[in-house]
Protein backbone atom coordinates (compact mmCIF):
# COMPACT_ATOMS: atom_id res chain seq x y z
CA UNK A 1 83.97 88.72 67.98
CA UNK A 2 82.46 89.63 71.53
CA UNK A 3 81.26 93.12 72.12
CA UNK A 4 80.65 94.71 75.81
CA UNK A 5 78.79 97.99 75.50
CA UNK A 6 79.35 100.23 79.12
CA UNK A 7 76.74 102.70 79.74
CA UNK A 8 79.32 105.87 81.07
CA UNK A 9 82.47 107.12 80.08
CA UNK A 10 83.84 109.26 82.04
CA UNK A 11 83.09 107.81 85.88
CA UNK A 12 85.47 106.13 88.25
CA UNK A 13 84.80 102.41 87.15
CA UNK A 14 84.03 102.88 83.13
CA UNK A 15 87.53 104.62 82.60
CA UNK A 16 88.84 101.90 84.00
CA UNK A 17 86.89 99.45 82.07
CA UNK A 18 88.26 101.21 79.00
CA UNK A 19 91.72 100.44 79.49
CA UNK A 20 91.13 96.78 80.54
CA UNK A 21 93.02 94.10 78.90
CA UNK A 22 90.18 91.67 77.38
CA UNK A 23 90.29 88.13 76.47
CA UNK A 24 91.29 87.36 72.85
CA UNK A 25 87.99 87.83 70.65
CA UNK A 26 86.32 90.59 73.08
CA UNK A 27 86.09 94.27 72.59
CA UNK A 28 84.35 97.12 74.54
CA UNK A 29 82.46 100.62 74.01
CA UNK A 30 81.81 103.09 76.09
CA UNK A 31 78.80 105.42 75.62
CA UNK A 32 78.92 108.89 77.02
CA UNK A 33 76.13 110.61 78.02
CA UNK A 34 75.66 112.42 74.59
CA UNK A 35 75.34 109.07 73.02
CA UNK A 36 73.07 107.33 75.96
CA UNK A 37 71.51 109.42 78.69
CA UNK A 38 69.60 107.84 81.46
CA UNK A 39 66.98 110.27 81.82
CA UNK A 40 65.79 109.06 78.28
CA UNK A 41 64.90 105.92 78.61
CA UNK A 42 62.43 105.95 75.68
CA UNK A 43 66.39 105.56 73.36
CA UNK A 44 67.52 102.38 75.16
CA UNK A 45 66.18 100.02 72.80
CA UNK A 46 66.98 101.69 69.58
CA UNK A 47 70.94 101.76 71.03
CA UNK A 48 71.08 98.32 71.85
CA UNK A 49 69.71 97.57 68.61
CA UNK A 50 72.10 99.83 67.10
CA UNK A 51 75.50 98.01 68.50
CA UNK A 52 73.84 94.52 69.14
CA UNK A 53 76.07 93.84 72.37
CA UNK A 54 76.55 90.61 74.15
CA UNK A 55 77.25 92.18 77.18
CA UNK A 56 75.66 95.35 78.59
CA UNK A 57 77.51 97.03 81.78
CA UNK A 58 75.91 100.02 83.58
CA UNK A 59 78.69 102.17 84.77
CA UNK A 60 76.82 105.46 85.09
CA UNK A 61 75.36 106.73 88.36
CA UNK A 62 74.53 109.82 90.39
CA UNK A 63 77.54 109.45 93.29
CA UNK A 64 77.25 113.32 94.74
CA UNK A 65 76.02 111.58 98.18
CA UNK A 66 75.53 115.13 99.80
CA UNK A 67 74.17 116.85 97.00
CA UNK A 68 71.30 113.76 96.59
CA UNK A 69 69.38 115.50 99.86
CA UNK A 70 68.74 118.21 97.65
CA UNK A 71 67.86 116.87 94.30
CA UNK A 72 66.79 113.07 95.12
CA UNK A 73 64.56 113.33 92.34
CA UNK A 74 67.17 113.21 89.85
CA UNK A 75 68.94 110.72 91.83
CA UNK A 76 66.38 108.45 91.89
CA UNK A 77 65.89 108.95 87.82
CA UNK A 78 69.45 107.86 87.44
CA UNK A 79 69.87 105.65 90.13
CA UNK A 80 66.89 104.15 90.32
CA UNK A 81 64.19 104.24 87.37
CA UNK A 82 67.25 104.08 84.61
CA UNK A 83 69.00 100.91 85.69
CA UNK A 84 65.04 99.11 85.51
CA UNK A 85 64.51 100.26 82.06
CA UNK A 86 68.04 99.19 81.17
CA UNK A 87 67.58 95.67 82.60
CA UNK A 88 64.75 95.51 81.04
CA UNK A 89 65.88 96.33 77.54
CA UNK A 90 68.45 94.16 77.89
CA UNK A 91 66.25 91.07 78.83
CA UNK A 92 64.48 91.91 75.78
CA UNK A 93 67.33 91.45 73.51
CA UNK A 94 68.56 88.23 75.79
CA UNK A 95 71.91 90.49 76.72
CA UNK A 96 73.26 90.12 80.60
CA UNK A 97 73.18 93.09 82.30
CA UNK A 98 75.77 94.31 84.88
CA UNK A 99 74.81 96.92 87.37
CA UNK A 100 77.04 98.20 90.15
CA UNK A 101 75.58 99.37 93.32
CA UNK A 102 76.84 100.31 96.71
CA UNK A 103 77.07 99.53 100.27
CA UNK A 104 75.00 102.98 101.36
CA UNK A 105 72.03 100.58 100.96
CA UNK A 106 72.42 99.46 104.25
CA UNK A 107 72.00 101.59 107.80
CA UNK A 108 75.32 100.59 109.20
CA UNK A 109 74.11 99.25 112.49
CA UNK A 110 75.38 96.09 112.26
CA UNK A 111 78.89 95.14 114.10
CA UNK A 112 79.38 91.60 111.36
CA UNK A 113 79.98 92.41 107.02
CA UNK A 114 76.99 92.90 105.45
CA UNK A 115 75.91 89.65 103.33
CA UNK A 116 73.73 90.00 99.90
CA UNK A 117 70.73 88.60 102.05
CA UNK A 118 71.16 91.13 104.64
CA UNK A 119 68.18 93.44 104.73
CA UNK A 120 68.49 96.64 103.11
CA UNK A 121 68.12 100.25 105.21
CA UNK A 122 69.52 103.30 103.43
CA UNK A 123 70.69 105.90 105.68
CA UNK A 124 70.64 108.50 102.67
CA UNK A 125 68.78 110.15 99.41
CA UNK A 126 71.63 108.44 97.39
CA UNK A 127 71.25 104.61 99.54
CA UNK A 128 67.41 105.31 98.61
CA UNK A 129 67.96 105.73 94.84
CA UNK A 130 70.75 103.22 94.57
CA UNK A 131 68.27 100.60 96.35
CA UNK A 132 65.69 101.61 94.23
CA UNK A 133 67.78 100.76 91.10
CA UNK A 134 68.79 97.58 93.02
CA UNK A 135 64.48 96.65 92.89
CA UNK A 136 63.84 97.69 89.60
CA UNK A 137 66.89 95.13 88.13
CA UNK A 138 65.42 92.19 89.98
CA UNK A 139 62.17 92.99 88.81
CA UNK A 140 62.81 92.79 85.46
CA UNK A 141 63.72 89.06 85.54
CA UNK A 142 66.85 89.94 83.41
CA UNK A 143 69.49 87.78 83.86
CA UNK A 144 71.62 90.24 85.79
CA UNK A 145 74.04 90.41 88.25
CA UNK A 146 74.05 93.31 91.05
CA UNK A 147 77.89 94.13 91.89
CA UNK A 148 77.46 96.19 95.34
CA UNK A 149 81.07 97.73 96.46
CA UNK A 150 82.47 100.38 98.59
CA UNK A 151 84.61 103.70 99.08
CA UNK A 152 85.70 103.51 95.25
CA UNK A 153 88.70 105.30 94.88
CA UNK A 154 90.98 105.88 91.42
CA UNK A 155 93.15 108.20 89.33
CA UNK A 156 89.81 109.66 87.93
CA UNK A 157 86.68 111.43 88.97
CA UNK A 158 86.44 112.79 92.95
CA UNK A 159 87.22 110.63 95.41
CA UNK A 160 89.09 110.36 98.78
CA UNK A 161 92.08 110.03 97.60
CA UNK A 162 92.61 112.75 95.29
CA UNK A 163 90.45 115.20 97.78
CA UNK A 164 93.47 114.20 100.83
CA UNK A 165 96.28 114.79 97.85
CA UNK A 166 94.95 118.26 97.74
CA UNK A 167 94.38 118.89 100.88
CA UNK A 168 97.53 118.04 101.11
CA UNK A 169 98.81 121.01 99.45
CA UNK A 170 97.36 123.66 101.31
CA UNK A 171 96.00 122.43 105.08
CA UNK A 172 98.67 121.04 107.64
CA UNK A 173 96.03 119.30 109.48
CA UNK A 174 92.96 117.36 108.58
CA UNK A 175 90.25 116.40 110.85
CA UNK A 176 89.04 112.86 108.95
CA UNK A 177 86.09 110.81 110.12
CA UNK A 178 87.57 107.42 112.28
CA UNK A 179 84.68 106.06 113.08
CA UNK A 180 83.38 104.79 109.62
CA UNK A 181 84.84 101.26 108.82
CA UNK A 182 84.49 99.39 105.16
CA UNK A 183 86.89 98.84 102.43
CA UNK A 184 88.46 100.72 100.11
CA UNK A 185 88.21 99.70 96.88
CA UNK A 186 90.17 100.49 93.91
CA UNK A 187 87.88 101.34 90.21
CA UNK A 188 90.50 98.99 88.47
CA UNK A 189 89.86 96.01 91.08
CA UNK A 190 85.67 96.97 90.23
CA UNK A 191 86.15 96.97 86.52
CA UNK A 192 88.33 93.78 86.27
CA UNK A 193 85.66 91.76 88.70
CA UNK A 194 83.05 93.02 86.17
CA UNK A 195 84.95 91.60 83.11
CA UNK A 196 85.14 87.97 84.74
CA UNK A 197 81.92 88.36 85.72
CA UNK A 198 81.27 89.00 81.95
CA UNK A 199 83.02 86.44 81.14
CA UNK A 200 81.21 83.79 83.18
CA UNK A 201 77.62 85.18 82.08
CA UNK A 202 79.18 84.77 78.48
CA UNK A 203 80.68 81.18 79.23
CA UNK A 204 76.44 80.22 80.09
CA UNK A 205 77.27 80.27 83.95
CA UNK A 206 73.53 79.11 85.21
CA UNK A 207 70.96 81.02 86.88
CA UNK A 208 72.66 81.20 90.39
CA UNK A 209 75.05 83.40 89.17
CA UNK A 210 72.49 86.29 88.27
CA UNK A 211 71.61 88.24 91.71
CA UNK A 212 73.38 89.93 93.74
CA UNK A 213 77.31 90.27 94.58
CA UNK A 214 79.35 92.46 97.06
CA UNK A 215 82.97 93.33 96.23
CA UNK A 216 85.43 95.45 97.85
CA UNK A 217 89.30 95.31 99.15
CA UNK A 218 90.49 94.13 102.17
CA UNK A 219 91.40 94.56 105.28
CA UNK A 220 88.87 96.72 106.76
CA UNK A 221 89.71 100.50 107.83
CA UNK A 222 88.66 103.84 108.64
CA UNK A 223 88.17 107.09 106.71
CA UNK A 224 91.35 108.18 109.41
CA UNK A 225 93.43 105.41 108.61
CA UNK A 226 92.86 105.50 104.90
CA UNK A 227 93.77 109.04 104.66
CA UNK A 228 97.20 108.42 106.61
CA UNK A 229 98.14 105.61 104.19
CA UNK A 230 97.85 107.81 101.48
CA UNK A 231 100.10 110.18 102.64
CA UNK A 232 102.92 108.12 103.97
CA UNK A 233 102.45 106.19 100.18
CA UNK A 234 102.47 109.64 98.44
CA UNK A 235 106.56 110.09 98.74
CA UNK A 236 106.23 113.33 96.98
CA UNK A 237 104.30 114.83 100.01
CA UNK A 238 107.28 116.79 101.60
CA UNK A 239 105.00 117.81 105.01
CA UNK A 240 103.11 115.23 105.39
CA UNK A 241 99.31 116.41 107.04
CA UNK A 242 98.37 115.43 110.22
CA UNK A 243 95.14 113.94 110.72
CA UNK A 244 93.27 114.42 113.70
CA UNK A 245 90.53 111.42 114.07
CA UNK A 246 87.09 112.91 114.70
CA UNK A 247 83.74 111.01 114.67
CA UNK A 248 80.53 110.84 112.10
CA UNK A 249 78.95 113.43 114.99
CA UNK A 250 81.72 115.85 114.65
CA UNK A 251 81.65 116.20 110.83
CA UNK A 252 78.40 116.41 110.44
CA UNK A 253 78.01 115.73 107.05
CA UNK A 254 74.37 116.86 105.19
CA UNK A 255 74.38 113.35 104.33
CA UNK A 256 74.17 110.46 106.71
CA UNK A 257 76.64 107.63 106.40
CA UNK A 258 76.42 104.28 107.93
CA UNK A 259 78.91 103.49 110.47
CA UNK A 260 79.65 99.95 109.53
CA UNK A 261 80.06 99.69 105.69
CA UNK A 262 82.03 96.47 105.70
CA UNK A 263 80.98 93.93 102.95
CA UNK A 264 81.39 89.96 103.04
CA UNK A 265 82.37 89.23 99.65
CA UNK A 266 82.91 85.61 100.35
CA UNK A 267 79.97 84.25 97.90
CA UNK A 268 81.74 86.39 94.98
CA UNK A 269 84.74 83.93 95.94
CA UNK A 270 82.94 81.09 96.45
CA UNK A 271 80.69 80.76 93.35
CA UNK A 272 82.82 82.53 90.77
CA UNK A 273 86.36 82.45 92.27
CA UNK A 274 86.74 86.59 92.47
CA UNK A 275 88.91 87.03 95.68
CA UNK A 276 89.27 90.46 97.21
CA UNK A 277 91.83 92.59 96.72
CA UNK A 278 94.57 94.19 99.61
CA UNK A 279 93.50 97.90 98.94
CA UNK A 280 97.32 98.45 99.87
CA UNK A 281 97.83 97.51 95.98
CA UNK A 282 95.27 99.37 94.46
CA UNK A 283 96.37 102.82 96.41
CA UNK A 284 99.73 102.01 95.45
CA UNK A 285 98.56 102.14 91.48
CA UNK A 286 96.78 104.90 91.70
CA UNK A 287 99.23 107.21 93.47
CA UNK A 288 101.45 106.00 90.77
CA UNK A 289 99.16 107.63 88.58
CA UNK A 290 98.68 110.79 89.99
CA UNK A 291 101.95 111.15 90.96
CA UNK A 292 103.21 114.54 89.70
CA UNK A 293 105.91 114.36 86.97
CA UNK A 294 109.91 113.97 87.83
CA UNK A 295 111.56 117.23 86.06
């Protein structure tokens, strides 16, 4: 018997790691924060002594991007000081560590996908912490893998697609950002790359596969464009919003986002044989979700 221990319970990607289907022989825990917190590092040791994983997945973050101008402090705790202690607790006990990151650590400027050797620029507080974390892994000598992905979207947690769903209720029109591209990408798609990623660390995959890996669906979109598939795939919607496509400039967000946010995932592919998903299916599952209930 196999055990994967997920640091978070509630976000995005760990429920969705909860309800994965794992190979014969595996099992997985979650640990909310009232069991683990990552602002105490000082416990990480005694917990992984305490459930003696063989795989330990870092699920937990600080995702309020706007709200990270103000307190990038904490952000940086979580985001950035926690994941080194983790990897390094886990390097101690000779457990793989999974960390998931994001694309805000680049600046966007770029017009080709962002690579894993492309140089890091964060626009943001929450780019700067998640970057930060990103450093602290590596340094650790762990063997890790870094799982960078975009515009995560799901049935849980606040995301895009359940803020347009209800918007959709009361507004009739929705100005929505068009000149953002990247890919949306599903928590379910994250949380099953993450369990054959496990599975290959497991399996003794060699050192190449530690390092970092970008994941996220395909084809590339826009915020606008995103937003209108949602509502022509939420049949329920009776009056369907319109969106009116406005720039980064016009929404002015406290935050800055980068423009270009597009990853190349092709290594993933290449060296492990994770493809990326059509977004198309992992709205589809989701709406299914959150779809309200037929009386």
């Amino acid at each position: 018997m196999a055990l994967i221990v997920v640091i978070g319970r509630s976000g995005q990607v760990a429920s969705e790691l909860r309800s994965q289907l794992l190979p014969k022989g595996w099992s997985l825990i979650a640990l909310g924060r009232d069991q683990l917190d990552l602002v105490r590092p000082e416990d990480f040791k005694a917990i992984l002594a305490e459930h003696e994983p063989d795989i330990l997945i870092n699920a937990a973050a600080y995702t309020a991007v706007d709200q990270a101008e103000i307190e990038e402090e904490l952000a940086t705790l979580v985001n950035g000081t926690a994941p080194g202690h983790l990897a390094k607790a886990a390097a101690e006990f000779g457990i793989p560590f999974l960390h998931i990151s994001t694309d805000y650590v680049f600046d966007g400027t770029s017009r080709r996908p962002w690579s894993e050797d492309s140089t890091p620029n964060p626009l943001n507080a929450y780019g700067r912490s998640k970057l930060a974390g990103e450093r602290a892994v590596c340094e650790c000598a762990a063997r890790a893998v870094i799982l960078r992905t975009s515009w995560v979207f799901s049935p849980f947690g606040s995301n895009f697609v359940k803020a347009m769903l209800r918007q959709s209720e009361i507004r009739q029109d929705l100005s929505i950002v068009a000149d953002q591209h990247g890919g949306p990408t599903s928590a379910d798609s994250i949380a099953q790359a993450l369990i054959g990623i496990a599975m290959s660390l497991d399996e003794g995959g060699d050192r190449s596969h530690s390092g970092i890996f970008h994941f996220s669906s395909q084809p590339t979109t826009t915020w606008a464009d995103f937003a209108e598939a949602i509502f022509d795939n939420a049949v329920w919607i009776k009056n369907k919003p319109k969106v009116k496509r406005i720039s980064t400039e016009q929404y002015n967000p406290r935050a800055e986002r980068p423009l270009n946010s597009v990853l190349d995932c092709s290594k993933l592919a290449r060296m492990l044989g994770i493809k990326q998903p059509d977004w198309h299916d992992g709205l589809k599952r989701t709406l299914a979700a959150l779809a309200p209930a037929r009386e």
